[in-house]
Protein backbone atom coordinates (compact mmCIF):
# COMPACT_ATOMS: atom_id res chain seq x y z
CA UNK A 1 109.38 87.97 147.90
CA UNK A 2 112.53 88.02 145.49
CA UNK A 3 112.58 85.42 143.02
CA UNK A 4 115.62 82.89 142.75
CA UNK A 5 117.68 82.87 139.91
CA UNK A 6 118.12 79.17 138.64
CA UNK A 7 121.13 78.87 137.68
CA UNK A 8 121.70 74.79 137.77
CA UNK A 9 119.97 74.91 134.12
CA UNK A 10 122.20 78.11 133.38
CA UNK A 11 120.63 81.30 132.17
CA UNK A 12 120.80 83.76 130.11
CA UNK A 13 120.65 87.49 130.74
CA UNK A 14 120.94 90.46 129.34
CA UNK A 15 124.13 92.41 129.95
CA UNK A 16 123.60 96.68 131.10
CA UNK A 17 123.98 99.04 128.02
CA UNK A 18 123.88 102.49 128.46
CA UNK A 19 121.61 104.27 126.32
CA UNK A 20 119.77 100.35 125.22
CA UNK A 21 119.10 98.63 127.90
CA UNK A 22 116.12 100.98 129.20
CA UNK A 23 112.64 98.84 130.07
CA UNK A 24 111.03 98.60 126.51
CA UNK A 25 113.79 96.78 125.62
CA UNK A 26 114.67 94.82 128.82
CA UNK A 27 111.02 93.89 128.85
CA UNK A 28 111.18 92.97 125.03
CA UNK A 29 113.72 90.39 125.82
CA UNK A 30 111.99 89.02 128.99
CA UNK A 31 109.12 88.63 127.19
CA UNK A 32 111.24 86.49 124.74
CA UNK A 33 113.42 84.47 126.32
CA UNK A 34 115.81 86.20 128.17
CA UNK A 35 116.23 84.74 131.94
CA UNK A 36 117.63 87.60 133.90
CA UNK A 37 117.72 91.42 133.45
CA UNK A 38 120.11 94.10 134.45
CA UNK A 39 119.20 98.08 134.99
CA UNK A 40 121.60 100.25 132.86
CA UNK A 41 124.59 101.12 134.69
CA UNK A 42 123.58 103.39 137.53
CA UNK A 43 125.83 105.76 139.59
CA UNK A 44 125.57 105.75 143.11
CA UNK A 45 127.06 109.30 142.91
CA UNK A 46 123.65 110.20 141.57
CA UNK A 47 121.52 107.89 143.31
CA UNK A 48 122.71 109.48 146.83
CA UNK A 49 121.76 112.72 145.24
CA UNK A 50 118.30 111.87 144.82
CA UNK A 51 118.72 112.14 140.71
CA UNK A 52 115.11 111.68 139.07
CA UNK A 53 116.57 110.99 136.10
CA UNK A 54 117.95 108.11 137.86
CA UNK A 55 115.47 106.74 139.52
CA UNK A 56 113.33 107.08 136.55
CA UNK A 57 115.83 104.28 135.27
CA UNK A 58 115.70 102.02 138.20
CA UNK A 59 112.16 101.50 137.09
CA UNK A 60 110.73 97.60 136.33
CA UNK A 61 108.90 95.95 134.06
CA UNK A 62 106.12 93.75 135.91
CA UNK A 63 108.11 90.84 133.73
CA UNK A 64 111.65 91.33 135.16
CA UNK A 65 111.40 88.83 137.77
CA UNK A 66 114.17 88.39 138.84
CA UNK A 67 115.54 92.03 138.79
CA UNK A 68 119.26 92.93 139.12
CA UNK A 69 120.79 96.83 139.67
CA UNK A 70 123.79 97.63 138.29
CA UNK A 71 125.93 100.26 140.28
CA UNK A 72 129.10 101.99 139.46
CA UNK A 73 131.22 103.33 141.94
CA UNK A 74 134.58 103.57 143.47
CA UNK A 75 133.61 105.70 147.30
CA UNK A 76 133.17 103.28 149.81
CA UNK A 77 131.10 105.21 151.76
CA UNK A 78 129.01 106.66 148.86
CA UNK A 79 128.54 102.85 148.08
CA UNK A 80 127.35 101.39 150.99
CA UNK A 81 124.85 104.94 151.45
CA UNK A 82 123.79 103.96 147.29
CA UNK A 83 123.16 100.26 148.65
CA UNK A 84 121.01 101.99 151.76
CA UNK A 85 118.81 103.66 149.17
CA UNK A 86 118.23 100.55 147.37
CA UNK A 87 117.03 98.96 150.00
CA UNK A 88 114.31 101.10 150.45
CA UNK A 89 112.74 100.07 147.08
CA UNK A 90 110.86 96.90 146.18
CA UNK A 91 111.19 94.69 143.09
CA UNK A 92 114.93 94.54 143.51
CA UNK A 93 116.15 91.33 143.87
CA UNK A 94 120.27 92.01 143.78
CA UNK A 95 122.79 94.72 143.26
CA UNK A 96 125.35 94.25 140.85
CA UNK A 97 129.00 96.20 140.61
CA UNK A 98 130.20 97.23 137.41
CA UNK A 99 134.03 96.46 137.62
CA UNK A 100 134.23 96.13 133.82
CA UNK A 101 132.93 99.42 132.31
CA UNK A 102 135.68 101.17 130.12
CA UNK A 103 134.28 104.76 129.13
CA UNK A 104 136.79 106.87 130.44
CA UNK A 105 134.61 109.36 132.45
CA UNK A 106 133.69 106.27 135.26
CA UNK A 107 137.83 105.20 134.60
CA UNK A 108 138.83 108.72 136.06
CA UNK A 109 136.77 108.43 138.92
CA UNK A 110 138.41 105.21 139.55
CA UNK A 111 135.34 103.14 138.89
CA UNK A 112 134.18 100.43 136.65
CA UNK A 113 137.35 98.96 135.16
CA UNK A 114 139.78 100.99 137.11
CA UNK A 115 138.68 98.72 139.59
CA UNK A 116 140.32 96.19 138.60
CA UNK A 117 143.50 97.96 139.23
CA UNK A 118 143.16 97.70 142.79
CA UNK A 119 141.42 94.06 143.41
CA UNK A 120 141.89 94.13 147.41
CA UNK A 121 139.71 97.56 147.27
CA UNK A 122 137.24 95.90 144.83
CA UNK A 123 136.74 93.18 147.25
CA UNK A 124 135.88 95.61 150.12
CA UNK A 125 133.56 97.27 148.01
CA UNK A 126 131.55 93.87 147.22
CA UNK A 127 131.73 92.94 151.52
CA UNK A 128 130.15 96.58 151.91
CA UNK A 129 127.09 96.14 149.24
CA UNK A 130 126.88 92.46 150.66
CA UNK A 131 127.04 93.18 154.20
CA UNK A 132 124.56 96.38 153.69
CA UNK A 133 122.46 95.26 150.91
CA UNK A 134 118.78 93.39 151.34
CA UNK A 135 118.40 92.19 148.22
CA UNK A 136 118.89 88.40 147.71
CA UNK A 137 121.79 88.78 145.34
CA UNK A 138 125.30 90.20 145.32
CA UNK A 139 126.97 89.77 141.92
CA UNK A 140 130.25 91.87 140.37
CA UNK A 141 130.65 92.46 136.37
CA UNK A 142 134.31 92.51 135.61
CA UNK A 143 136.93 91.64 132.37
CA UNK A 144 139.67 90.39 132.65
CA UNK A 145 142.27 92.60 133.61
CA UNK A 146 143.01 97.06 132.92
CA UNK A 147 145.87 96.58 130.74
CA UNK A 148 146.89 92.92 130.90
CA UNK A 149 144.93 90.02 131.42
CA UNK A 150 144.98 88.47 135.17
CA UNK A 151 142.20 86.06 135.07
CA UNK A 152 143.82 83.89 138.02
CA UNK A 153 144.46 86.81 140.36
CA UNK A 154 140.92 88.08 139.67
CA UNK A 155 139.12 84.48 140.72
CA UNK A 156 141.35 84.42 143.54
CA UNK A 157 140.31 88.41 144.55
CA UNK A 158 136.68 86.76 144.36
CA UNK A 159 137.24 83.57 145.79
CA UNK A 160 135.98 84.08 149.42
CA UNK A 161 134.09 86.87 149.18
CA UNK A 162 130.62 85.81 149.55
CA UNK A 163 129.27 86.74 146.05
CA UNK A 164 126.43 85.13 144.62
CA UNK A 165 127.51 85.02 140.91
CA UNK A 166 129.66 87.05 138.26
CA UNK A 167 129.65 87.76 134.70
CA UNK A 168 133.28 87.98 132.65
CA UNK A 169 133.50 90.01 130.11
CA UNK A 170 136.34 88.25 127.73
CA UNK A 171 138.39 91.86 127.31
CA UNK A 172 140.63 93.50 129.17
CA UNK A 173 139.83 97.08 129.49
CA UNK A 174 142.54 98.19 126.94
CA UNK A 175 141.03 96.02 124.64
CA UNK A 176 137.97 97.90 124.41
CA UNK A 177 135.40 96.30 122.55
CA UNK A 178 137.60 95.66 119.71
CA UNK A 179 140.41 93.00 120.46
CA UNK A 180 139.38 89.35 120.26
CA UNK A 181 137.10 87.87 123.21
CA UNK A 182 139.60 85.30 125.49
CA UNK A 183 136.79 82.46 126.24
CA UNK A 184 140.06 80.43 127.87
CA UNK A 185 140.36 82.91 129.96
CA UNK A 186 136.62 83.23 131.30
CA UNK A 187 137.04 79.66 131.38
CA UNK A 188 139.79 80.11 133.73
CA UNK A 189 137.66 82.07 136.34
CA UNK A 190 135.04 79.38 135.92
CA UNK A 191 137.42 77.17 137.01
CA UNK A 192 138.49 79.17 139.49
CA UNK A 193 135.51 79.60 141.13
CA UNK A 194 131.88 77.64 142.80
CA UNK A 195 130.15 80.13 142.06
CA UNK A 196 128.12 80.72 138.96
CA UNK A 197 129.67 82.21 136.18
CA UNK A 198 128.14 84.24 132.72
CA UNK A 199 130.46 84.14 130.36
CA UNK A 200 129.94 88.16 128.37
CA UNK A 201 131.50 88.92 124.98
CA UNK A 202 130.48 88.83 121.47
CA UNK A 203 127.98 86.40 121.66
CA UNK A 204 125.83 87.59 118.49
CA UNK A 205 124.05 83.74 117.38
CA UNK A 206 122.92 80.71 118.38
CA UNK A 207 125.72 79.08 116.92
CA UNK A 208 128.17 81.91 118.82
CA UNK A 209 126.48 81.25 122.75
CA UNK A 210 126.83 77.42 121.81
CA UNK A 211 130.30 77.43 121.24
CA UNK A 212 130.91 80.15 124.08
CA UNK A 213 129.43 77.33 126.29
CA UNK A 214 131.76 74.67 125.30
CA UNK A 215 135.42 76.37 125.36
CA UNK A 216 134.18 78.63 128.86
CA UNK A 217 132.58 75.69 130.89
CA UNK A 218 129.79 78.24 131.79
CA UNK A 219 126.23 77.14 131.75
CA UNK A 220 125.25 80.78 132.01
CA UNK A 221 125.48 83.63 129.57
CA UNK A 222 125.23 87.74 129.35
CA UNK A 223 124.49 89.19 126.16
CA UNK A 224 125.09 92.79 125.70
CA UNK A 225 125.61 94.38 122.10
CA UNK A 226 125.08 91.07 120.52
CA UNK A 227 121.62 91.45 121.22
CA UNK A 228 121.08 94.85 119.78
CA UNK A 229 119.38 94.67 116.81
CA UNK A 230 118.96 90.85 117.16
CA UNK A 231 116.98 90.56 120.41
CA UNK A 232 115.23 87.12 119.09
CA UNK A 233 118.74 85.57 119.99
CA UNK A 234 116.99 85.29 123.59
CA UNK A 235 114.14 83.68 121.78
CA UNK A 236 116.35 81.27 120.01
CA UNK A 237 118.31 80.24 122.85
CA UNK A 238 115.09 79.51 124.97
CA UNK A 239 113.76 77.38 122.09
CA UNK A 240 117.23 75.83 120.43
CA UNK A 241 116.87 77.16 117.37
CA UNK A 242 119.53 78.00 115.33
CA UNK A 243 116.85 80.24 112.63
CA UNK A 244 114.44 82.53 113.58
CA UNK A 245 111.19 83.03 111.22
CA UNK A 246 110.76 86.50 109.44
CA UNK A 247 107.25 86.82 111.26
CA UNK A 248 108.74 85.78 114.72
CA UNK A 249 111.35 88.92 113.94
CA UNK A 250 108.60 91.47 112.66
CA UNK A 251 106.33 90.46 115.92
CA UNK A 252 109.57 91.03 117.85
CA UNK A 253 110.53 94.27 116.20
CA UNK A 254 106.33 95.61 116.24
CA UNK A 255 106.70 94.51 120.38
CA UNK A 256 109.71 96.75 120.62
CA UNK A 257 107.83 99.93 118.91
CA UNK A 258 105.02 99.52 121.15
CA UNK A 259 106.53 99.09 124.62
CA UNK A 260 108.87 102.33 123.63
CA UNK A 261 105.38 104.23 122.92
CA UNK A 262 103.96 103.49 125.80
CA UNK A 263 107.55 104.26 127.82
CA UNK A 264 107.94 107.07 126.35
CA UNK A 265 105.06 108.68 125.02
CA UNK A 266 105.46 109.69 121.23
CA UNK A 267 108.77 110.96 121.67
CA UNK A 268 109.08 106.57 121.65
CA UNK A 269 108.53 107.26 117.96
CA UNK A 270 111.81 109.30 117.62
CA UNK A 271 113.99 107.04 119.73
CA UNK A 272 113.04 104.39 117.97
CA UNK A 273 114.98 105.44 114.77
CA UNK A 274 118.11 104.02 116.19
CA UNK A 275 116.95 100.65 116.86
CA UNK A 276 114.93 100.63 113.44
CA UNK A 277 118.93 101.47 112.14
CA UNK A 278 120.13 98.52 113.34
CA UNK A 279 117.32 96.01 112.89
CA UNK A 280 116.72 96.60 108.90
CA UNK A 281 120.69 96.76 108.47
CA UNK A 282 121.34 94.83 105.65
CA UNK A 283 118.09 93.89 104.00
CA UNK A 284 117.05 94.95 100.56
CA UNK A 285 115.82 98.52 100.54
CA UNK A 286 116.85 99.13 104.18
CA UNK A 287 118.30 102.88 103.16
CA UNK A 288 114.94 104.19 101.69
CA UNK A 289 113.14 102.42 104.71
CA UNK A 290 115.18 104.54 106.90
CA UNK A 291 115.19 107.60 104.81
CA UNK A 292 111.26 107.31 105.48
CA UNK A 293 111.18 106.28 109.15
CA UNK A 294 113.20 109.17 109.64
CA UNK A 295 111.05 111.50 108.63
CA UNK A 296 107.67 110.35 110.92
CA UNK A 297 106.91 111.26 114.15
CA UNK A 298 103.32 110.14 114.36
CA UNK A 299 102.68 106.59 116.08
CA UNK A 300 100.26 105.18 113.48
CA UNK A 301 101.94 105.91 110.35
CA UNK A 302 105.19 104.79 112.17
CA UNK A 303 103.93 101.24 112.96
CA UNK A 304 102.16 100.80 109.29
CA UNK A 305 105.17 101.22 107.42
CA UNK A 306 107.91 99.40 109.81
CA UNK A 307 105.05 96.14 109.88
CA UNK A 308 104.83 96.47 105.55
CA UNK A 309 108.88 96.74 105.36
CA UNK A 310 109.06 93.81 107.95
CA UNK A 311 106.17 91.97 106.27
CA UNK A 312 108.66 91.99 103.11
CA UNK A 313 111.69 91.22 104.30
């Protein structure tokens, strides 16, 4: 039995990142705080191909209840045959479209924000995975426009389609990740619409997500790269608090190491590097910390010296 989303006390999810966003750290976040998870950004193209790779990352943490999966896409019929295969697996509680997506390899296949280009076809796409899908949940991730931004005319694209919630990303798609994040704007699609909305863009604090909230009108937010790096921003919206302790962040950081080991198997140790990059950024010593780090490959001696440099710092 799916679980329902909540969304009358608004929640907070994290957004799909390719390459982040694989279960350690989705289940890192749950574990924290966050309300709602996302798969990375899957393509039905190689879901309808049977890609292991890809069904490897449809995989759950027993903690992401509920469970949404993101699809990319622009084939109608290679769609609605991605949503068919979905179906067939359990723990899924609602498929999501990735209308927002800028890398230009899903662009040129007219997918993710190219989308947006062509709102009447979006629409159909969202009546195919609704009218096809058996998940409890139809949602759409989108920004605000290709080139220029056309908040209203993207409301009114999703105003009687029979969606169950979307997340704005404050960008238009030539704004990359770059140009600054237009909260009117999502605010005018919240406006817009009665469904819920998660306001998506630069949300990196407490004090950030709070403020989001006010100028948006949205209840509900999706943190993507804000939370890389600074996943106890889950833990501080759950709990309202604006600081996070030094031992709540090393417990945090020590969870992280050991989901990814057990993931991955010691070639967790490796990938780790990356996130170990971007969680000791800026504290004292963090250059010979990662000098080190990048030199281990053995679990043991891996999680001794990231809990003494977190222990520290």
């Amino acid at each position: 039995m799916s679980k329902q989303i909540d969304f009358t006390k608004g929640v907070n999810a994290l957004a799909p990142l390719a390459g982040f966003t694989d279960l350690p750290f989705r289940s890192l976040v749950k574990k924290f705080g966050a309300d709602l998870t996302f798969s990375e950004m899957i393509s039905s193209n190689a879901l309808i191909y049977n890609s292991e790779k890809t069904y490897k990352m449809l995989e759950k943490s027993p903690l992401e209840t509920p469970y949404i999966v993101q699809i990319a896409g622009s084939d109608e019929n290679v769609i609605k045959e991605a949503v068919l295969r979905l179906n067939d697996l359990d723990g899924i509680d609602g498929i999501d479209l990735n209308s927002g997506c800028p890398v230009p390899k899903v662009v040129s296949q007219g997918a993710g924000s190219a989308l947006l280009k062509d709102l009447s076809k979006l629409r159909r796409i969202l009546e195919i995975i609704k009218k096809n899908s058996n998940k409890r949940y139809t949602s759409v991730k989108v920004r605000l426009g290709f080139d220029k931004k056309i908040p209203g005319e993207i409301a009114k694209a999703l105003q009687d389609s029979e969606i169950d919630f979307v997340s704005v990303h404050g960008r238009t798609r030539a704004g990359g990740y770059k140009a600054r994040v237009d909260y009117e704007a999502i605010a005018v699609i919240n406006e817009a619409l009665r469904i819920p909305v998660l306001a998506n863009g630069d949300i990196t604090s407490f004090g950030v997500a709070e403020e989001v909230k006010k100028i948006t009108g949205c209840t509900s937010l999706m943190i993507g790269r804000g939370a890389i790096g600074n996943p106890w921003i889950f833990y501080q919206l759950k709990n309202s608090l604006e600081d996070v302790s030094k031992e709540k962040i090393k417990e945090i950081v020590l969870e992280h190491f050991d989901n990814m080991v057990s993931f991955y198997g010691n070639r967790g140790v490796i990938m780790f590097r990356k996130h170990l990059h971007t969680y000791s950024k800026g504290l004292p010593k963090a250059s010979a910390f990662r000098d080190t780090i990048n030199k281990i490959d053995k679990e043991d001696e891996a999680k001794k010296i990231i809990s003494e440099f977190f222990s520290i710092h």
